[in-house]
C-alpha atoms as a PDB file:
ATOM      1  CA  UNK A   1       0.000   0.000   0.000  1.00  0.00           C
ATOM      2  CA  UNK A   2       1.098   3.645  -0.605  1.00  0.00           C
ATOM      3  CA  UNK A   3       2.166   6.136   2.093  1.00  0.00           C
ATOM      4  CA  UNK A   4       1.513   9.285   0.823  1.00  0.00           C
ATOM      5  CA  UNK A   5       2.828  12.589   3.142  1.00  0.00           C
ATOM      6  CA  UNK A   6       0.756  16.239   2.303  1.00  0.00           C
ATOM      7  CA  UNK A   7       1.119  19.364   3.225  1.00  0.00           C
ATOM      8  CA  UNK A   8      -1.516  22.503   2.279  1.00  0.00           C
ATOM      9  CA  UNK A   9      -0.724  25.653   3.362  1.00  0.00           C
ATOM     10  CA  UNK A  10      -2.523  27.972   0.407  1.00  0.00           C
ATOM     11  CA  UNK A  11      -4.750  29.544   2.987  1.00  0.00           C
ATOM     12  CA  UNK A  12      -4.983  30.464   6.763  1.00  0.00           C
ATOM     13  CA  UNK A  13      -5.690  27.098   7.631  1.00  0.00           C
ATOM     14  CA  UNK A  14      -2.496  24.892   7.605  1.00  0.00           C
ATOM     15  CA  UNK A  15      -2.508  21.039   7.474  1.00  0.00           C
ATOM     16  CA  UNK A  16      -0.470  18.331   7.102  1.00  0.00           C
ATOM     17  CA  UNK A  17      -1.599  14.364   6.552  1.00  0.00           C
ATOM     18  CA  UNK A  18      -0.487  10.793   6.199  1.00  0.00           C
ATOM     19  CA  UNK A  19      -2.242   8.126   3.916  1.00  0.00           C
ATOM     20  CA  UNK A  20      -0.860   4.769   5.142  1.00  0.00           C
ATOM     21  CA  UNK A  21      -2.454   1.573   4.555  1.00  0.00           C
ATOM     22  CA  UNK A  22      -5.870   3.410   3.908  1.00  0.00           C
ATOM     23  CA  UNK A  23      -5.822   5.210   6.912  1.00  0.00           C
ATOM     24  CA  UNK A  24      -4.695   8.942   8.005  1.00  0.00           C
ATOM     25  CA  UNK A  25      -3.700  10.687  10.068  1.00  0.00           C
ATOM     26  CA  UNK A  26      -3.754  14.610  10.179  1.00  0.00           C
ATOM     27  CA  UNK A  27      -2.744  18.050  12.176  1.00  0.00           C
ATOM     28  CA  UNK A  28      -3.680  21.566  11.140  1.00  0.00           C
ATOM     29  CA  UNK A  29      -3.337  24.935  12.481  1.00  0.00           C
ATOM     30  CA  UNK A  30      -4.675  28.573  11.604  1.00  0.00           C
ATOM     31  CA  UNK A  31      -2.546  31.349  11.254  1.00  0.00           C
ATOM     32  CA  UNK A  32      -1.181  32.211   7.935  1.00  0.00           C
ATOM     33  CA  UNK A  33       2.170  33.815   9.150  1.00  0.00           C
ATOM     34  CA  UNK A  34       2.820  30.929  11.299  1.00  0.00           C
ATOM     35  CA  UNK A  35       2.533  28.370   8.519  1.00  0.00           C
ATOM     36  CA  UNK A  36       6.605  28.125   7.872  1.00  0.00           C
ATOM     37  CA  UNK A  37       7.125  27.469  11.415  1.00  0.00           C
ATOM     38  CA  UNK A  38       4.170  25.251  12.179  1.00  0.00           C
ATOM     39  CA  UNK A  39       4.303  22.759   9.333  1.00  0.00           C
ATOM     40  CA  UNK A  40       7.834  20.374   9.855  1.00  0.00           C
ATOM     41  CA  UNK A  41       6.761  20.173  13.597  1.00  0.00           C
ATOM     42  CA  UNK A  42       3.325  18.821  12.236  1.00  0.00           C
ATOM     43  CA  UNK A  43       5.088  16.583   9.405  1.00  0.00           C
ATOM     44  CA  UNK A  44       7.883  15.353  12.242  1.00  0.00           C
ATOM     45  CA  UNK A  45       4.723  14.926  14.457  1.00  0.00           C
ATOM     46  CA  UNK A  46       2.714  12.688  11.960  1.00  0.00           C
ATOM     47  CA  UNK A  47       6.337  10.604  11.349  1.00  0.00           C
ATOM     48  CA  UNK A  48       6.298   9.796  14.768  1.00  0.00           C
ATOM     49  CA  UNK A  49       2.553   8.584  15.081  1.00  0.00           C
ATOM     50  CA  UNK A  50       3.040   6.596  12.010  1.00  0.00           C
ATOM     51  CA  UNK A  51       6.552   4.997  13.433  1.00  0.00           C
ATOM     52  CA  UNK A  52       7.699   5.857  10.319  1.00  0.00           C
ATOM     53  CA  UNK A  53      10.762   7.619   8.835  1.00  0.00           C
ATOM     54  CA  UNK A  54      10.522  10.274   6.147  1.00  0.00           C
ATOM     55  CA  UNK A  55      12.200   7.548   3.683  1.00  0.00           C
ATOM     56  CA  UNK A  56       9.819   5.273   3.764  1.00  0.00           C
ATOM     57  CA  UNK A  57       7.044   7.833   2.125  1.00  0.00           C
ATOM     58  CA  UNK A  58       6.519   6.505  -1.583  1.00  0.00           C
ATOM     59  CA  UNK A  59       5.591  10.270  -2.785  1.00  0.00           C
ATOM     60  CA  UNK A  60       4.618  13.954  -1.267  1.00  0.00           C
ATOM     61  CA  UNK A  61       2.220  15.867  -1.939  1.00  0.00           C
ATOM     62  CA  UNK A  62       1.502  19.614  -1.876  1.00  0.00           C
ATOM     63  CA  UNK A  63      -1.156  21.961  -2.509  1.00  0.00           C
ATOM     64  CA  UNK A  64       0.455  23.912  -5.564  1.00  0.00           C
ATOM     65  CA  UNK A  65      -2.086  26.658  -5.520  1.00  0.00           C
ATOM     66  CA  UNK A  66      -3.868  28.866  -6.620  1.00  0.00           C
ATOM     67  CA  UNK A  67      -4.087  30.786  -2.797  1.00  0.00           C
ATOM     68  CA  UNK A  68      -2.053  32.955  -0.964  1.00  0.00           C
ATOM     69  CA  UNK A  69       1.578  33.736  -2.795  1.00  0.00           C
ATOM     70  CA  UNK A  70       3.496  33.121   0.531  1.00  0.00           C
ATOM     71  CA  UNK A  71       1.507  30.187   1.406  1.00  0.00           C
ATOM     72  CA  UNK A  72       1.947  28.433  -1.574  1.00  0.00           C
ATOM     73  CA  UNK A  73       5.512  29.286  -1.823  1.00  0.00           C
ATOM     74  CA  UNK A  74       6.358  27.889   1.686  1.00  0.00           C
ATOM     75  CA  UNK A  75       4.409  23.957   0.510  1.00  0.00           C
ATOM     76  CA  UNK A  76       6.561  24.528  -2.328  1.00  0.00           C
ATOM     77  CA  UNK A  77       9.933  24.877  -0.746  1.00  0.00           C
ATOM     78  CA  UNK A  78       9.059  22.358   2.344  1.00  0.00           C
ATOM     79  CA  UNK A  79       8.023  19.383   0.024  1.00  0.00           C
ATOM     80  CA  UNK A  80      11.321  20.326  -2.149  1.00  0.00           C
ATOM     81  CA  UNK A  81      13.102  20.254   0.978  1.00  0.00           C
ATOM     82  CA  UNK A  82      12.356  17.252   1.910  1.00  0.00           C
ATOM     83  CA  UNK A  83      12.012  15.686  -1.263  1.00  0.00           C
ATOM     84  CA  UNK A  84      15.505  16.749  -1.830  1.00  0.00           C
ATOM     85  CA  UNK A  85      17.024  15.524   0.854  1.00  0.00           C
ATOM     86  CA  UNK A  86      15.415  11.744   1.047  1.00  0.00           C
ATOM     87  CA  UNK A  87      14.752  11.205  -2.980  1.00  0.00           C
ATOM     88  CA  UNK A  88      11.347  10.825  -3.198  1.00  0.00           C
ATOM     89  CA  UNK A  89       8.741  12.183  -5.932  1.00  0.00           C
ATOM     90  CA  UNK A  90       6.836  15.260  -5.396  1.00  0.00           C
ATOM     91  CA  UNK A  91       3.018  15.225  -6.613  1.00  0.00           C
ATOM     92  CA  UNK A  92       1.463  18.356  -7.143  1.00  0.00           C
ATOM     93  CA  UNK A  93      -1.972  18.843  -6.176  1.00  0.00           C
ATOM     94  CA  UNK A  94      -4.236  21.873  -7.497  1.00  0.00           C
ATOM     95  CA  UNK A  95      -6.294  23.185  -4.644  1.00  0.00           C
ATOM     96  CA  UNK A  96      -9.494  23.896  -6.458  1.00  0.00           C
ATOM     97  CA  UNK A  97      -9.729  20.169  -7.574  1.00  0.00           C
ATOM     98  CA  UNK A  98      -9.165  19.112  -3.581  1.00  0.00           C
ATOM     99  CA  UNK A  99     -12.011  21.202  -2.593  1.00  0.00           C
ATOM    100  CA  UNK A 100     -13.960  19.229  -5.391  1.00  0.00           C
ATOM    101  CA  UNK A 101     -12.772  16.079  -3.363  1.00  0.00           C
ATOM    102  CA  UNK A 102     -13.650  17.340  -0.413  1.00  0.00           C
ATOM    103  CA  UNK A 103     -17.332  18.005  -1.869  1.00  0.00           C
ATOM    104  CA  UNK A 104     -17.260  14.693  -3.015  1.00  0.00           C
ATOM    105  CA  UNK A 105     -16.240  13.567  -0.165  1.00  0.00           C
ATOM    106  CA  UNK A 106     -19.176  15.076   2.146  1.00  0.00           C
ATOM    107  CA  UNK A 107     -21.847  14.268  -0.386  1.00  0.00           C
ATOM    108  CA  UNK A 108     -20.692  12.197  -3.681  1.00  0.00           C
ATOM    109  CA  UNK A 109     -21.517  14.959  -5.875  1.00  0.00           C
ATOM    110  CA  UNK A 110     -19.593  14.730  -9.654  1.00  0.00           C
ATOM    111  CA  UNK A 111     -19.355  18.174 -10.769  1.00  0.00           C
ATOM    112  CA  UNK A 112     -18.250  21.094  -8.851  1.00  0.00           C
ATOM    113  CA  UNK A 113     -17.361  24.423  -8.807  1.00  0.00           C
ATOM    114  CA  UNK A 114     -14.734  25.505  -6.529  1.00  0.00           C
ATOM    115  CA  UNK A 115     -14.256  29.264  -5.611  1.00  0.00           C
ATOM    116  CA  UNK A 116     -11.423  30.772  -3.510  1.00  0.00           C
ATOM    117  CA  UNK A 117     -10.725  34.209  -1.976  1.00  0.00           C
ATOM    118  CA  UNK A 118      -8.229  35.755  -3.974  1.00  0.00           C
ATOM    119  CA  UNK A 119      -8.545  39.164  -2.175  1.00  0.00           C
ATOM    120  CA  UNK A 120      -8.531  42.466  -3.788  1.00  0.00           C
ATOM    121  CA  UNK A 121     -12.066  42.177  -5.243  1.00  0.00           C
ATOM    122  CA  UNK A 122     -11.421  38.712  -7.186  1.00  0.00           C
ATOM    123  CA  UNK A 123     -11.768  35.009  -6.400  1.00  0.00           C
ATOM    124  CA  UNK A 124      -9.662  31.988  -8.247  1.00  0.00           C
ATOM    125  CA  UNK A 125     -12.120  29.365  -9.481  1.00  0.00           C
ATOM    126  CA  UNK A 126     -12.532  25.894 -11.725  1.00  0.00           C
ATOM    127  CA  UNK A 127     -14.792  23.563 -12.335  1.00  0.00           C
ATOM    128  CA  UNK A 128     -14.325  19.946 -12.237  1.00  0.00           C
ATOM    129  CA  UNK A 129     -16.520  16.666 -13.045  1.00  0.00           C
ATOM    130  CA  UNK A 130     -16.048  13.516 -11.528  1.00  0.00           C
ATOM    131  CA  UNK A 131     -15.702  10.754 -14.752  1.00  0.00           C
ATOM    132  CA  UNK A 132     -16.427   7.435 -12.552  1.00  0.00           C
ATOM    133  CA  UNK A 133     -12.552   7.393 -11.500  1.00  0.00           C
ATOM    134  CA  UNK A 134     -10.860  10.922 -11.572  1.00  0.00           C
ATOM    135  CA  UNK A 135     -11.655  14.279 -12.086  1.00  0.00           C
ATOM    136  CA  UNK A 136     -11.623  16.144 -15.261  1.00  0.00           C
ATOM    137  CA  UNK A 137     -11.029  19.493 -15.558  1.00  0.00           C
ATOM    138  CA  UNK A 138     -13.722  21.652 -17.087  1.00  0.00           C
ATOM    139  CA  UNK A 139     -12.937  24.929 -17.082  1.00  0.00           C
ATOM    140  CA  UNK A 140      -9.261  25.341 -16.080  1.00  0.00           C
ATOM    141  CA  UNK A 141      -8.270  27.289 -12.595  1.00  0.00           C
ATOM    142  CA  UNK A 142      -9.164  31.141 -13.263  1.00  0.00           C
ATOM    143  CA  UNK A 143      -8.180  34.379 -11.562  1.00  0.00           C
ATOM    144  CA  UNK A 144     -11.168  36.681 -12.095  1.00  0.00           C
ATOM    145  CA  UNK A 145     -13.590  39.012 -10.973  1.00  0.00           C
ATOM    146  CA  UNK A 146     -16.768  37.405  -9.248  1.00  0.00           C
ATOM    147  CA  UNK A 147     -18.810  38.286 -12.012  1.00  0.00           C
ATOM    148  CA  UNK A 148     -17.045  36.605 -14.558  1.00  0.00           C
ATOM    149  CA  UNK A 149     -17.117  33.154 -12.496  1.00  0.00           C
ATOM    150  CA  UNK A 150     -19.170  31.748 -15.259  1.00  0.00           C
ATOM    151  CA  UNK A 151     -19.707  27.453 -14.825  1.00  0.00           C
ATOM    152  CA  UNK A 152     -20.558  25.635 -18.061  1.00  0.00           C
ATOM    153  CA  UNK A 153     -23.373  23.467 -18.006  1.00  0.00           C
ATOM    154  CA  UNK A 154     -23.848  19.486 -19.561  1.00  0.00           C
ATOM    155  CA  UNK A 155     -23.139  17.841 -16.148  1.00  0.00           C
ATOM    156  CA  UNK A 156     -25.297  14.787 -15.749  1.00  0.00           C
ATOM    157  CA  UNK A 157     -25.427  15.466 -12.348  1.00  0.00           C
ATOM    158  CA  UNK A 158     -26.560  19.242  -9.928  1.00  0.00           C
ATOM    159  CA  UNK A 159     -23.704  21.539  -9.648  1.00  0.00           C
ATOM    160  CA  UNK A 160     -21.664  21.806  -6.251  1.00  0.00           C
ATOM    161  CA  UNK A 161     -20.127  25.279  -5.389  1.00  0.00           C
ATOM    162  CA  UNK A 162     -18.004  25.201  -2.452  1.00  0.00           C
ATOM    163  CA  UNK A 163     -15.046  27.709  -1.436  1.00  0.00           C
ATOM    164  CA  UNK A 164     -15.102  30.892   1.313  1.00  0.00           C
ATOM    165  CA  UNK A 165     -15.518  33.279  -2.265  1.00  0.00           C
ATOM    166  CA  UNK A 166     -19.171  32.243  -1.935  1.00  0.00           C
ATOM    167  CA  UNK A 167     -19.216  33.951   1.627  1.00  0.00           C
ATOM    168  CA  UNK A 168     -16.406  36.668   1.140  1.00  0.00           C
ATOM    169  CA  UNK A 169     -18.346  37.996  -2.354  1.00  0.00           C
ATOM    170  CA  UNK A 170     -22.038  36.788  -0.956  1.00  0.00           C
ATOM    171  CA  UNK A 171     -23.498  39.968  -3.032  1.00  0.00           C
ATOM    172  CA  UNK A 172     -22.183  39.222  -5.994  1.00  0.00           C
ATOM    173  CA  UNK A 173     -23.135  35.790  -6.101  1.00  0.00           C
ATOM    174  CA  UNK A 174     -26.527  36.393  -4.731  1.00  0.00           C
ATOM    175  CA  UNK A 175     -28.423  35.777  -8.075  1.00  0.00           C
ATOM    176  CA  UNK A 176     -26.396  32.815  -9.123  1.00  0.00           C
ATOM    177  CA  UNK A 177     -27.649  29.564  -9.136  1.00  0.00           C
ATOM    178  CA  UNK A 178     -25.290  27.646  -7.381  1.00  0.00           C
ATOM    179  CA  UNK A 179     -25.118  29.834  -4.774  1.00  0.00           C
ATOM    180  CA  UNK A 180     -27.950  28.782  -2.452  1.00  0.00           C
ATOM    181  CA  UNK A 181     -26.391  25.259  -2.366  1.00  0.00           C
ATOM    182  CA  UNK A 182     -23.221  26.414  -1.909  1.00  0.00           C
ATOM    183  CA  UNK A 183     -20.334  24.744   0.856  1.00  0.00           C
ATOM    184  CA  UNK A 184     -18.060  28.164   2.095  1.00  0.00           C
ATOM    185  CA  UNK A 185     -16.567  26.373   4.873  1.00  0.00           C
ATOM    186  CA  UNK A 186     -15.177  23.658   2.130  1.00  0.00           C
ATOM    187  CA  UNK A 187     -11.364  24.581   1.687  1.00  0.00           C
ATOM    188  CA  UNK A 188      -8.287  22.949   0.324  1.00  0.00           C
ATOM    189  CA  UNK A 189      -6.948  20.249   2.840  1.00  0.00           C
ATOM    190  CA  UNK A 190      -4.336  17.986   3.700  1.00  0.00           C
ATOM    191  CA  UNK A 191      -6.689  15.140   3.803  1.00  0.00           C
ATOM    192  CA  UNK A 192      -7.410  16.206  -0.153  1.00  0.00           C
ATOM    193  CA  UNK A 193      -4.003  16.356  -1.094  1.00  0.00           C
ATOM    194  CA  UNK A 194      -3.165  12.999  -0.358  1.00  0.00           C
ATOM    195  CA  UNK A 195      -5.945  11.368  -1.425  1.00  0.00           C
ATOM    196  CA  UNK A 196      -5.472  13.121  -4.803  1.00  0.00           C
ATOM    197  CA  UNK A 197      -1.927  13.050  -4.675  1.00  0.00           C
ATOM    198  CA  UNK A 198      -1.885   9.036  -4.619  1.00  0.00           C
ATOM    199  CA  UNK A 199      -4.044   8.989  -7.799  1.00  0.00           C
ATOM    200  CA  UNK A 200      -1.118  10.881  -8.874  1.00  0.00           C
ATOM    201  CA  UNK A 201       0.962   8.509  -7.906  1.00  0.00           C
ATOM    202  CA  UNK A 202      -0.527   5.594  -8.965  1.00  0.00           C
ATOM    203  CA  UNK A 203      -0.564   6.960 -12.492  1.00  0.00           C
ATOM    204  CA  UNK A 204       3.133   8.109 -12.779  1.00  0.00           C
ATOM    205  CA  UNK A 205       3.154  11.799 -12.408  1.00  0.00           C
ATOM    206  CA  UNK A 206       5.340  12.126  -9.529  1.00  0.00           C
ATOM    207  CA  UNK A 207       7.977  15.361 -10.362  1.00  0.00           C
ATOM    208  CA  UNK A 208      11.642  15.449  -8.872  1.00  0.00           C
ATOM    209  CA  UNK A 209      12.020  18.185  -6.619  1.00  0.00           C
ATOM    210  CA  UNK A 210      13.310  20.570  -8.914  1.00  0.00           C
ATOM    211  CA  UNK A 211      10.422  20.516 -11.538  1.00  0.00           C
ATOM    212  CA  UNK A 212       7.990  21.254  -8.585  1.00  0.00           C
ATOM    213  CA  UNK A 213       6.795  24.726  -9.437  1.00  0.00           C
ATOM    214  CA  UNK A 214       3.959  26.517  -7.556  1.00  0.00           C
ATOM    215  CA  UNK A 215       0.851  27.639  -9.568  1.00  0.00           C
ATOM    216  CA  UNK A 216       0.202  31.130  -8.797  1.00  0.00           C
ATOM    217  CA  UNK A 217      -2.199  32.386 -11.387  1.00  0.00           C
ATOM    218  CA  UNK A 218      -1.725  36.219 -10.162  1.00  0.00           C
ATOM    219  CA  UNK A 219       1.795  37.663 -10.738  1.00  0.00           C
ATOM    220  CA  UNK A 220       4.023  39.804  -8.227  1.00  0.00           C
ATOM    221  CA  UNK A 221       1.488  39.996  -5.283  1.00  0.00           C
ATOM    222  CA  UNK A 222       4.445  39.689  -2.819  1.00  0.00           C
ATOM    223  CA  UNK A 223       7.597  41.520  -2.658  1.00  0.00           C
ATOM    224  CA  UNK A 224      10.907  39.941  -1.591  1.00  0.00           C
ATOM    225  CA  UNK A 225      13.191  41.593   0.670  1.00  0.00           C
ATOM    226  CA  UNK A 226      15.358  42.635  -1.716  1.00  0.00           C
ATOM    227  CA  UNK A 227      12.433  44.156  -4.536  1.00  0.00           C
ATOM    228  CA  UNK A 228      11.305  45.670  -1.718  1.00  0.00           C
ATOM    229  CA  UNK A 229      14.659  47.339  -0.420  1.00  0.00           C
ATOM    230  CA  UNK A 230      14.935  48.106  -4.290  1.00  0.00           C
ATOM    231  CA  UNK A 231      11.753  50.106  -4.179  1.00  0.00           C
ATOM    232  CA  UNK A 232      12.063  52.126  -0.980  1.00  0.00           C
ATOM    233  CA  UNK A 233      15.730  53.483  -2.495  1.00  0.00           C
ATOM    234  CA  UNK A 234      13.968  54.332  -5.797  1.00  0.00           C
END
């Protein structure tokens, strides 16, 4: 059986989980700006429950974004850390389709559209239909405004909107369809990532460490030390 480590750290809510053997086990905390400390504590944590070393993971998984720059950053550089450093694949997971887990998860729906907080007046959103064995991707992840989150219809079964942009933009969704079904407290988790990330697995798209990339979908949103140094001198 696969043992699948996963860490998710694109919004305030940290987690990290193990799939062993069918079974997990999982830690979280909130607190964005805490994430890079709180995470290998919570991964060295779940090692030790397991009574297993970091070596004898078969892959690790990530939440790759879209989500908060620094938060997706810090999975990034952890699970290429760690990858690194005991030679095991890294499998990329796309938040947006682990919140259409998660929905799937709560209530077996097959198609569902995932919305995310992306601050500053937009959300990132997708939408995703379950085939009978993985999810297919039906409109690709999307940075826009609320108004253009626009599903496309030919699901066979209801649509499933999930994600805190339903709550954070409630106006602006208040005349669309999906909202009054709609799961805000569903978010990209650990539990997700693993899950997901041993499909990944399974079906050979593990990445070495160095091809793991993050997906941001908005560009500069934060400024490194040095860009900003550069622009206070300016």
């Amino acid at each position: 059986m696969q043992t699948i480590l996963a860490i998710e750290t694109s919004t305030e809510l940290a987690s990290a989980a193990i799939l062993r053997d069918g079974q997990m086990i999982i830690r979280e905390t909130t607190g964005v700006q805490t994430h890079s400390q709180s995470i290998l504590p919570m991964v060295q944590s779940l090692l030790a429950e397991a009574g297993i070393g970091l070596a004898q993971c078969d892959g690790l998984a990530f939440g790759v974004g879209p989500g908060s720059f620094t938060g997706v950053r810090t999975a990034c550089g952890i699970v290429q850390g760690l990858a690194f450093g005991a030679d095991l694949p890294v499998l990329p997971v796309v938040t947006l389709e682990a919140m259409a887990q998660a929905c799937r998860d709560l209530n077996g729906t097959g198609e569902v559209l995932a919305i995310l907080d992306a601050r500053m007046g937009e959300v990132y959103w997708a939408q995703y239909r379950f085939d009978g064995a993985a999810w297919k991707e039906i409109v690709a992840p999307t940075l826009s405004s609320p108004a253009q989150v626009m599903p496309l219809a030919g699901g066979s079964s209801p649509l499933q909107a999930c994600g805190n942009g339903l709550s954070a933009y409630a106006s602006a969704f208040a005349a669309a369809s999906f909202a009054a079904t709609g799961l805000p407290a569903i978010m990209p988790h650990a539990r997700q990532i693993a899950l997901l990330g041993g499909v990944a697995l399974a079906q050979g798209r593990g990445l070495s460490a160095v091809e793991a990339q993050p997906l941001y979908l908005r560009n500069k949103v934060a400024l490194t030390t040095a860009e900003r140094a550069a622009k206070v001198s300016a």
